[in-house]
PDB file of N, CA and C in Angstrom:
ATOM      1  N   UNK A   1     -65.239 -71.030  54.165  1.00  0.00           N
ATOM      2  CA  UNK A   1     -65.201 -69.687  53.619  1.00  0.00           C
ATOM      3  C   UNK A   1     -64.744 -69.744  52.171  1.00  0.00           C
ATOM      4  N   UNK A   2     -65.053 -69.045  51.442  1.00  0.00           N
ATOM      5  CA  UNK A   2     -64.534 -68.666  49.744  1.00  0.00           C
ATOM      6  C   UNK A   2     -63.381 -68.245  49.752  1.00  0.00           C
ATOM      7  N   UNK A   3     -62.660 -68.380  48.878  1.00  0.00           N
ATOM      8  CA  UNK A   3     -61.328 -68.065  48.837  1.00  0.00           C
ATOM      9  C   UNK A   3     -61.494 -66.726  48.128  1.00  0.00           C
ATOM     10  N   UNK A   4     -62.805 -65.883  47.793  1.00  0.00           N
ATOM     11  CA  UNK A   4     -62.536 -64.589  47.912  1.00  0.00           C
ATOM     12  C   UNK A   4     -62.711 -63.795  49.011  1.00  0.00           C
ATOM     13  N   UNK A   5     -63.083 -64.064  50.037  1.00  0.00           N
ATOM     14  CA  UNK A   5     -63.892 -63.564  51.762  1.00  0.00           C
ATOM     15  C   UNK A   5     -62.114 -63.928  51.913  1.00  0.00           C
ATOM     16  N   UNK A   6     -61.438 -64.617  51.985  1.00  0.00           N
ATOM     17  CA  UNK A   6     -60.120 -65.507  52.487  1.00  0.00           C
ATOM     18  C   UNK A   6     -59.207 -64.000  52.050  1.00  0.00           C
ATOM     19  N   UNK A   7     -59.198 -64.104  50.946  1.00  0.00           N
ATOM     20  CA  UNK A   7     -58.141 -63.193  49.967  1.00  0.00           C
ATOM     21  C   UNK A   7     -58.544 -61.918  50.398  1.00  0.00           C
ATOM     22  N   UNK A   8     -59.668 -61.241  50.373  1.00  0.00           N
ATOM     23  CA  UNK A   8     -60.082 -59.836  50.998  1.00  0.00           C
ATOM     24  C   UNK A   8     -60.000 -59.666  52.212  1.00  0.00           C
ATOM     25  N   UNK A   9     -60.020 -60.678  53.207  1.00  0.00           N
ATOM     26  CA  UNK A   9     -60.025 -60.217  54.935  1.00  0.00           C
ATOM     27  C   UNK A   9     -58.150 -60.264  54.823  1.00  0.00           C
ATOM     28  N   UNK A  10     -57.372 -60.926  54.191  1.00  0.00           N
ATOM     29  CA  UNK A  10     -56.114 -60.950  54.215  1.00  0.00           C
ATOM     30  C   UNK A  10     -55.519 -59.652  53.946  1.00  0.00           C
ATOM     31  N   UNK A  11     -56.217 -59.027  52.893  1.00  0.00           N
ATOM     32  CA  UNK A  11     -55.439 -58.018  51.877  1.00  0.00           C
ATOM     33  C   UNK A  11     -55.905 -57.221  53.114  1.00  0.00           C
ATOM     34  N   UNK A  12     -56.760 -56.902  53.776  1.00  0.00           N
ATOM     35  CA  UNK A  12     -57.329 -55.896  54.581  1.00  0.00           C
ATOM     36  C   UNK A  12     -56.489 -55.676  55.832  1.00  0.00           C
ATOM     37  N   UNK A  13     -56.555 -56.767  56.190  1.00  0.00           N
ATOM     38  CA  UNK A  13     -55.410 -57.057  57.369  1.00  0.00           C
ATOM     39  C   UNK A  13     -53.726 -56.687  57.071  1.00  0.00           C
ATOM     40  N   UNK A  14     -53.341 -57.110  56.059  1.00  0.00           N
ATOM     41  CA  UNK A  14     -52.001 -56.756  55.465  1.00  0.00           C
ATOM     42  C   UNK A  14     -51.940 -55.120  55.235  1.00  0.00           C
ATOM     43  N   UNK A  15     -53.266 -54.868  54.410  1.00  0.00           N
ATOM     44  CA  UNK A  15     -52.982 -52.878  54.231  1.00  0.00           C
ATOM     45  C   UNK A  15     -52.711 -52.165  55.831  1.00  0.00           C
ATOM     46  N   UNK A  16     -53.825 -52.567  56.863  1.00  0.00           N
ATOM     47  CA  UNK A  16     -54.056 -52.375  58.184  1.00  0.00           C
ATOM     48  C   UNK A  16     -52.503 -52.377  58.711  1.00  0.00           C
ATOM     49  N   UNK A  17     -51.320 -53.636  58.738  1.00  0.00           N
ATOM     50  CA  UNK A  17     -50.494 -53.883  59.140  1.00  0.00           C
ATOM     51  C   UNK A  17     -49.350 -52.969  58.746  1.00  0.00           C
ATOM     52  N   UNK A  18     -49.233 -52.580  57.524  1.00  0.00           N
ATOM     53  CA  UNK A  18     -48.260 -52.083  56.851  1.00  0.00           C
ATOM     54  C   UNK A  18     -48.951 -50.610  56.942  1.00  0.00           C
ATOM     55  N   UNK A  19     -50.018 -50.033  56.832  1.00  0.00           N
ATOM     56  CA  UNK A  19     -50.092 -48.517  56.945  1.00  0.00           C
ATOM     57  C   UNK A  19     -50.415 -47.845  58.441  1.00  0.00           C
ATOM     58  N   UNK A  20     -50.722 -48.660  59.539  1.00  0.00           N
ATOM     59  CA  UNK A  20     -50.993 -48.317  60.767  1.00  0.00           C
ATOM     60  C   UNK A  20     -50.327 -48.716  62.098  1.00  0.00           C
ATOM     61  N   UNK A  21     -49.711 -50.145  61.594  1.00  0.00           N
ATOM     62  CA  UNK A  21     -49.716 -51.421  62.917  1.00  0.00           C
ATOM     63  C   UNK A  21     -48.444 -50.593  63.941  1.00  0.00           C
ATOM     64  N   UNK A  22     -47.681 -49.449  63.288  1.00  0.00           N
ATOM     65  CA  UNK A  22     -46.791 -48.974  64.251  1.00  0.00           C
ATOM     66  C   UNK A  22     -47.128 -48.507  65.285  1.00  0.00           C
ATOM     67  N   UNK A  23     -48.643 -47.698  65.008  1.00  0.00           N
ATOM     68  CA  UNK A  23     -49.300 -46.637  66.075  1.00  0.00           C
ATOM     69  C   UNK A  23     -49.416 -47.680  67.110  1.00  0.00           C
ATOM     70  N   UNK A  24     -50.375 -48.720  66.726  1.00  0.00           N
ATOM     71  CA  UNK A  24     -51.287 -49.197  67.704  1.00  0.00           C
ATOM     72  C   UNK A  24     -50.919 -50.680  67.991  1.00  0.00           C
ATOM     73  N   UNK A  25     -49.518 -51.253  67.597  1.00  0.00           N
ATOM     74  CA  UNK A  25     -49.122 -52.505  67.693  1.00  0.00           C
ATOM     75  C   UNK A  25     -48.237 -52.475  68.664  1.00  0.00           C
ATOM     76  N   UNK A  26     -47.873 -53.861  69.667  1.00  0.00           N
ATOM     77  CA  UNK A  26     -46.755 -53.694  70.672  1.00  0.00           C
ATOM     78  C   UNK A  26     -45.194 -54.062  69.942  1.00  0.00           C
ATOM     79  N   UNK A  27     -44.315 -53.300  70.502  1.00  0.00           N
ATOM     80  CA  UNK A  27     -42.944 -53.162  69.925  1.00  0.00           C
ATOM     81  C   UNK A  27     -42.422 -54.075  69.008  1.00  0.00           C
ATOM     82  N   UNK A  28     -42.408 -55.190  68.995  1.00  0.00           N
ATOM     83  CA  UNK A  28     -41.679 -55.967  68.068  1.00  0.00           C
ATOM     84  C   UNK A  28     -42.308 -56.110  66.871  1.00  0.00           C
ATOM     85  N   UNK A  29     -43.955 -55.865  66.687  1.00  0.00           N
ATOM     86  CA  UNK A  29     -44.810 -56.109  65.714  1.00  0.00           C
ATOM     87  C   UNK A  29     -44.773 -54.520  64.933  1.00  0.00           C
ATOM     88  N   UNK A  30     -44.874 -53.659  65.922  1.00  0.00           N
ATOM     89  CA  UNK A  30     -44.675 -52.149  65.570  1.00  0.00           C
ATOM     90  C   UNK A  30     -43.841 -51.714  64.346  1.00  0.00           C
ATOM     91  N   UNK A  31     -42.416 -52.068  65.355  1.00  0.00           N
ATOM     92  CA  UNK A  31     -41.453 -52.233  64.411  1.00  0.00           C
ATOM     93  C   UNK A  31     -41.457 -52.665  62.936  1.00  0.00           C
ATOM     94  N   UNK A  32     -42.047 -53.768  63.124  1.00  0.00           N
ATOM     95  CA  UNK A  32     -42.045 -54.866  62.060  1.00  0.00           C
ATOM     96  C   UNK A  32     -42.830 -53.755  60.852  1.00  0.00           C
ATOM     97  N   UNK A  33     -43.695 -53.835  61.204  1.00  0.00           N
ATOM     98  CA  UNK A  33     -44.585 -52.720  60.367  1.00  0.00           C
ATOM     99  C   UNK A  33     -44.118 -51.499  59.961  1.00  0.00           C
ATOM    100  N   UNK A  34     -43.213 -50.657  60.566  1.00  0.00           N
ATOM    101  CA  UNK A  34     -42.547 -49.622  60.075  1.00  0.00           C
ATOM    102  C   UNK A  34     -41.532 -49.806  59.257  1.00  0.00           C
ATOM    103  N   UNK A  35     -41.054 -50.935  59.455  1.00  0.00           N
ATOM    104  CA  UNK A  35     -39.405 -51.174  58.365  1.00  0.00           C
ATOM    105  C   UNK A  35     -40.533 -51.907  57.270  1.00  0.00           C
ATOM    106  N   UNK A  36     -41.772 -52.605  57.632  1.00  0.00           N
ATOM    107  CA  UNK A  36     -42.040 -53.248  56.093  1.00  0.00           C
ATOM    108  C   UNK A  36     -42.391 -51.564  55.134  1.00  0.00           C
ATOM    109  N   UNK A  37     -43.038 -50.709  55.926  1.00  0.00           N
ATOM    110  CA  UNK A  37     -43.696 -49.969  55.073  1.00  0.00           C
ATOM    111  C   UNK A  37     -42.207 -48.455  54.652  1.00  0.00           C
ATOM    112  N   UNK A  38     -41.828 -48.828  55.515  1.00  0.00           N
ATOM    113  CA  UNK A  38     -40.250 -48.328  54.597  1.00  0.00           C
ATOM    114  C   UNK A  38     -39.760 -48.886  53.510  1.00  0.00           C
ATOM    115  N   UNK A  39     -39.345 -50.124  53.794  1.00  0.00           N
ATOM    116  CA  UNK A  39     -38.970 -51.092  52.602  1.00  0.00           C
ATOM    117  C   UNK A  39     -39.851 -50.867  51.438  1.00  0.00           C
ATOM    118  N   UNK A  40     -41.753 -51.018  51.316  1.00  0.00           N
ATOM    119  CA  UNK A  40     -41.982 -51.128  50.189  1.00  0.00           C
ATOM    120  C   UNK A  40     -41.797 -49.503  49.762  1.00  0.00           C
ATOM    121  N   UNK A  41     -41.601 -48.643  50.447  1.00  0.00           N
ATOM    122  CA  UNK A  41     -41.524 -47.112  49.841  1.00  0.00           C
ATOM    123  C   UNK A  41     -40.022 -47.120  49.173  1.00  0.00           C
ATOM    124  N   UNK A  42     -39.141 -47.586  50.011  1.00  0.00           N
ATOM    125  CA  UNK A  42     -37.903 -47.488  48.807  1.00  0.00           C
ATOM    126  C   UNK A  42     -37.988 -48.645  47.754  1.00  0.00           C
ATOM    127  N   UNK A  43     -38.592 -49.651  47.578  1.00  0.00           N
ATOM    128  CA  UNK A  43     -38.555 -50.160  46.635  1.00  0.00           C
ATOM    129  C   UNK A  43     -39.443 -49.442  45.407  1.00  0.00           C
ATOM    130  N   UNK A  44     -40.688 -49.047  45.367  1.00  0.00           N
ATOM    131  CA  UNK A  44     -41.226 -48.108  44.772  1.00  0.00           C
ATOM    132  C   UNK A  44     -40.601 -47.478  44.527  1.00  0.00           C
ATOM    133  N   UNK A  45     -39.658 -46.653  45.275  1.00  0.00           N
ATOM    134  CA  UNK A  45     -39.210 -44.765  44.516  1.00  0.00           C
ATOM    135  C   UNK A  45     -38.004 -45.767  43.879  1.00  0.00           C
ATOM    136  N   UNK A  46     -37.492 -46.874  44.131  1.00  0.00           N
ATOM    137  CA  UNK A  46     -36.630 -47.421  43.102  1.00  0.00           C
ATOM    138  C   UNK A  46     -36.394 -47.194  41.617  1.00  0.00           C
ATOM    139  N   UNK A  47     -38.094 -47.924  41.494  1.00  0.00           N
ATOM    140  CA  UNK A  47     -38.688 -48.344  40.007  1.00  0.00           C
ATOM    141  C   UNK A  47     -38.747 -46.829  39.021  1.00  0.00           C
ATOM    142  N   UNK A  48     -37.935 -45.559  39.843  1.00  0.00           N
ATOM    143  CA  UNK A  48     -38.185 -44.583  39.017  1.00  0.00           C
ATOM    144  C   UNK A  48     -37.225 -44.727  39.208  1.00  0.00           C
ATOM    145  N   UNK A  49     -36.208 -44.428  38.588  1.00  0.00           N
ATOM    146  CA  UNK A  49     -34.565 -44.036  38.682  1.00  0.00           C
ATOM    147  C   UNK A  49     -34.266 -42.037  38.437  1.00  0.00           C
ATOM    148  N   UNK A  50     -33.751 -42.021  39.281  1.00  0.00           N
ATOM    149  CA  UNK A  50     -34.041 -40.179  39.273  1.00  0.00           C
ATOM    150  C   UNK A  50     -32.942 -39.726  37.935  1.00  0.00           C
ATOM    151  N   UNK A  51     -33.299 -38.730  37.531  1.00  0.00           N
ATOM    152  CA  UNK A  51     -32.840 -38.150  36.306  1.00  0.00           C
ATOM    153  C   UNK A  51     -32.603 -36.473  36.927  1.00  0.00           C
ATOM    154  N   UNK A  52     -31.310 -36.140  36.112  1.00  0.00           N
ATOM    155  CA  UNK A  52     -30.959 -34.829  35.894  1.00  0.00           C
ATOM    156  C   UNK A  52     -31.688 -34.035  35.307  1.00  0.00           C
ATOM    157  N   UNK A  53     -32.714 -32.657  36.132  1.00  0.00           N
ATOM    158  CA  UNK A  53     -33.161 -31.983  35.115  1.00  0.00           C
ATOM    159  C   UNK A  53     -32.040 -31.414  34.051  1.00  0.00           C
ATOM    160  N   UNK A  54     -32.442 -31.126  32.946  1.00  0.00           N
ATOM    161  CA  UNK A  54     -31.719 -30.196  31.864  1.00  0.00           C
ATOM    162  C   UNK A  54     -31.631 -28.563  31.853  1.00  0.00           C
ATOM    163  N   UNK A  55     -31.047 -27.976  32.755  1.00  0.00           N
ATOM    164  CA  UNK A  55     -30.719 -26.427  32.484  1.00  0.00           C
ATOM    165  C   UNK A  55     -31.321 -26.069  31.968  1.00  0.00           C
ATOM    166  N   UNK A  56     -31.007 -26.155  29.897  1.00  0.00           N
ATOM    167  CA  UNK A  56     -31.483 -25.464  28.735  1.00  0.00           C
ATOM    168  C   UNK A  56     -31.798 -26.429  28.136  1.00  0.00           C
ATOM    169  N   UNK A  57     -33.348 -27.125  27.828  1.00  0.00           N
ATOM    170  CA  UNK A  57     -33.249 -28.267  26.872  1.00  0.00           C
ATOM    171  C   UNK A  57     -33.349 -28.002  26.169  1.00  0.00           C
ATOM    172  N   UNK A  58     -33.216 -26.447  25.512  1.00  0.00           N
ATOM    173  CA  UNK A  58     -33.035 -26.042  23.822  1.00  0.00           C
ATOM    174  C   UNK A  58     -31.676 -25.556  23.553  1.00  0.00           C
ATOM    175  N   UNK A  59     -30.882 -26.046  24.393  1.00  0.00           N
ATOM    176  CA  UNK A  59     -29.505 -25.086  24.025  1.00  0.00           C
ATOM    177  C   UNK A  59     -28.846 -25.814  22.929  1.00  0.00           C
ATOM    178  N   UNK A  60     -29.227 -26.910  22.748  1.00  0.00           N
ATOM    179  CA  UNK A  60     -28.128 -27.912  21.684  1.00  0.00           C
ATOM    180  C   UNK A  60     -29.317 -27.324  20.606  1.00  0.00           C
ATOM    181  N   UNK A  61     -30.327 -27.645  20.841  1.00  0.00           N
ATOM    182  CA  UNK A  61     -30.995 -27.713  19.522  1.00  0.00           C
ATOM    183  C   UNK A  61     -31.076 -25.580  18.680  1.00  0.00           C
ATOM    184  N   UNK A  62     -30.188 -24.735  19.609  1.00  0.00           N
ATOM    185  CA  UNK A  62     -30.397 -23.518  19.243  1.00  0.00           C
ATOM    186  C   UNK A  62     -29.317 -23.394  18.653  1.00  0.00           C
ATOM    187  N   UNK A  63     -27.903 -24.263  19.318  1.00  0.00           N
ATOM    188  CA  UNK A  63     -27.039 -24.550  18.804  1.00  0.00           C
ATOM    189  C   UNK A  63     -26.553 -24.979  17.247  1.00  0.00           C
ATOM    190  N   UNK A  64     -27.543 -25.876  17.044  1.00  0.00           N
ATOM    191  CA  UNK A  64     -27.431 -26.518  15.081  1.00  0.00           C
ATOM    192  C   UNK A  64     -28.178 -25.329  14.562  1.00  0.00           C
ATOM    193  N   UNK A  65     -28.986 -25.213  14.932  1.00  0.00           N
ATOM    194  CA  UNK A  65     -29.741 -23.842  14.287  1.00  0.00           C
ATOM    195  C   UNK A  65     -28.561 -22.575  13.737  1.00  0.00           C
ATOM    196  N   UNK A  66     -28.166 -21.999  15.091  1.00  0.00           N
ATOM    197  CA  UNK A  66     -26.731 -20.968  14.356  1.00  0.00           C
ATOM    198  C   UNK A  66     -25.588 -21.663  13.735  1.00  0.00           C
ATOM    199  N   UNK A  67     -25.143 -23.030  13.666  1.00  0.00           N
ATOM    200  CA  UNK A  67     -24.313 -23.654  12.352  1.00  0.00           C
ATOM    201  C   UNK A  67     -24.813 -23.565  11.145  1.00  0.00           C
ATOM    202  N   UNK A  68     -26.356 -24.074  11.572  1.00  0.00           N
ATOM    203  CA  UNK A  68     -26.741 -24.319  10.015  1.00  0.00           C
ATOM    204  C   UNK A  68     -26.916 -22.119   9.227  1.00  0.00           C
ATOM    205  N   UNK A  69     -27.419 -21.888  10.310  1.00  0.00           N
ATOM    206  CA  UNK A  69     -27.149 -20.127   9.765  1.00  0.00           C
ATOM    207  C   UNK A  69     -25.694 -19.679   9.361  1.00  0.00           C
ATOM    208  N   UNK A  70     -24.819 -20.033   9.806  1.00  0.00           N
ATOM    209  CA  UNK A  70     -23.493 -19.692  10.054  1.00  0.00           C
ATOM    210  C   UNK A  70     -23.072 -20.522   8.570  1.00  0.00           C
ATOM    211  N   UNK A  71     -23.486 -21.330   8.215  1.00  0.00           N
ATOM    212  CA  UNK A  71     -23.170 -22.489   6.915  1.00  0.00           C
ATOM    213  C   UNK A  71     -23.582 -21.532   5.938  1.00  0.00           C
ATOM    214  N   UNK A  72     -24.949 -21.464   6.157  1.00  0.00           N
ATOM    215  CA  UNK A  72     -25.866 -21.122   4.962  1.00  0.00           C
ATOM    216  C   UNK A  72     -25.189 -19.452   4.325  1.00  0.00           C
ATOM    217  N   UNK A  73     -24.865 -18.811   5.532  1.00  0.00           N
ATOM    218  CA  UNK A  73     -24.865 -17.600   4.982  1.00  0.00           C
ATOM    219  C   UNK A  73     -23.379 -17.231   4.175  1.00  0.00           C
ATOM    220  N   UNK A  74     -22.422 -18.617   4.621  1.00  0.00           N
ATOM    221  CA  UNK A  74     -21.447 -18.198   3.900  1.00  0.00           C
ATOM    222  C   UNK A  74     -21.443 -18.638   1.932  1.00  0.00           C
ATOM    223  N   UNK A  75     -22.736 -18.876   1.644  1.00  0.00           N
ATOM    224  CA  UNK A  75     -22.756 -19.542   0.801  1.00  0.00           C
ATOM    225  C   UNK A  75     -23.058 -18.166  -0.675  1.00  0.00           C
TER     226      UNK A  75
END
């Protein structure tokens, strides 16, 4: 066989294993398949690191605005 027929019946079998094998696999393999396809989901939502939305993301910048008014007008 070609080692691309090799590499594609693998990858096919591996997607199969990790997105289904819980339904239709017997218990220990089942398993196996549900903690892999857990595992790669928290490793994924990893690679984003969650962030604080911002309330007001113009409040600082409305902020220099009335200094610099507050400056200017005493001039």
């Amino acid at each position: 066989m070609r080692p691309k027929t090799v590499f594609s019946i693998g990858l096919f079998i591996a997607l199969v294993f990790v997105g289904f094998g819980d339904s239709f696999l017997p218990d220990p393999l089942g398993s196996a398949s549900a903690n892999t396809r857990t595992q790669i989901n928290e490793f994924i939502v990893g690679l984003f690191p969650y962030t604080e939305p911002l309330d007001n993301p113009s409040k600082r910048t409305e902020g220099e605005i009335e200094k610099m008014r507050r400056g200017n007008s005493g001039n």
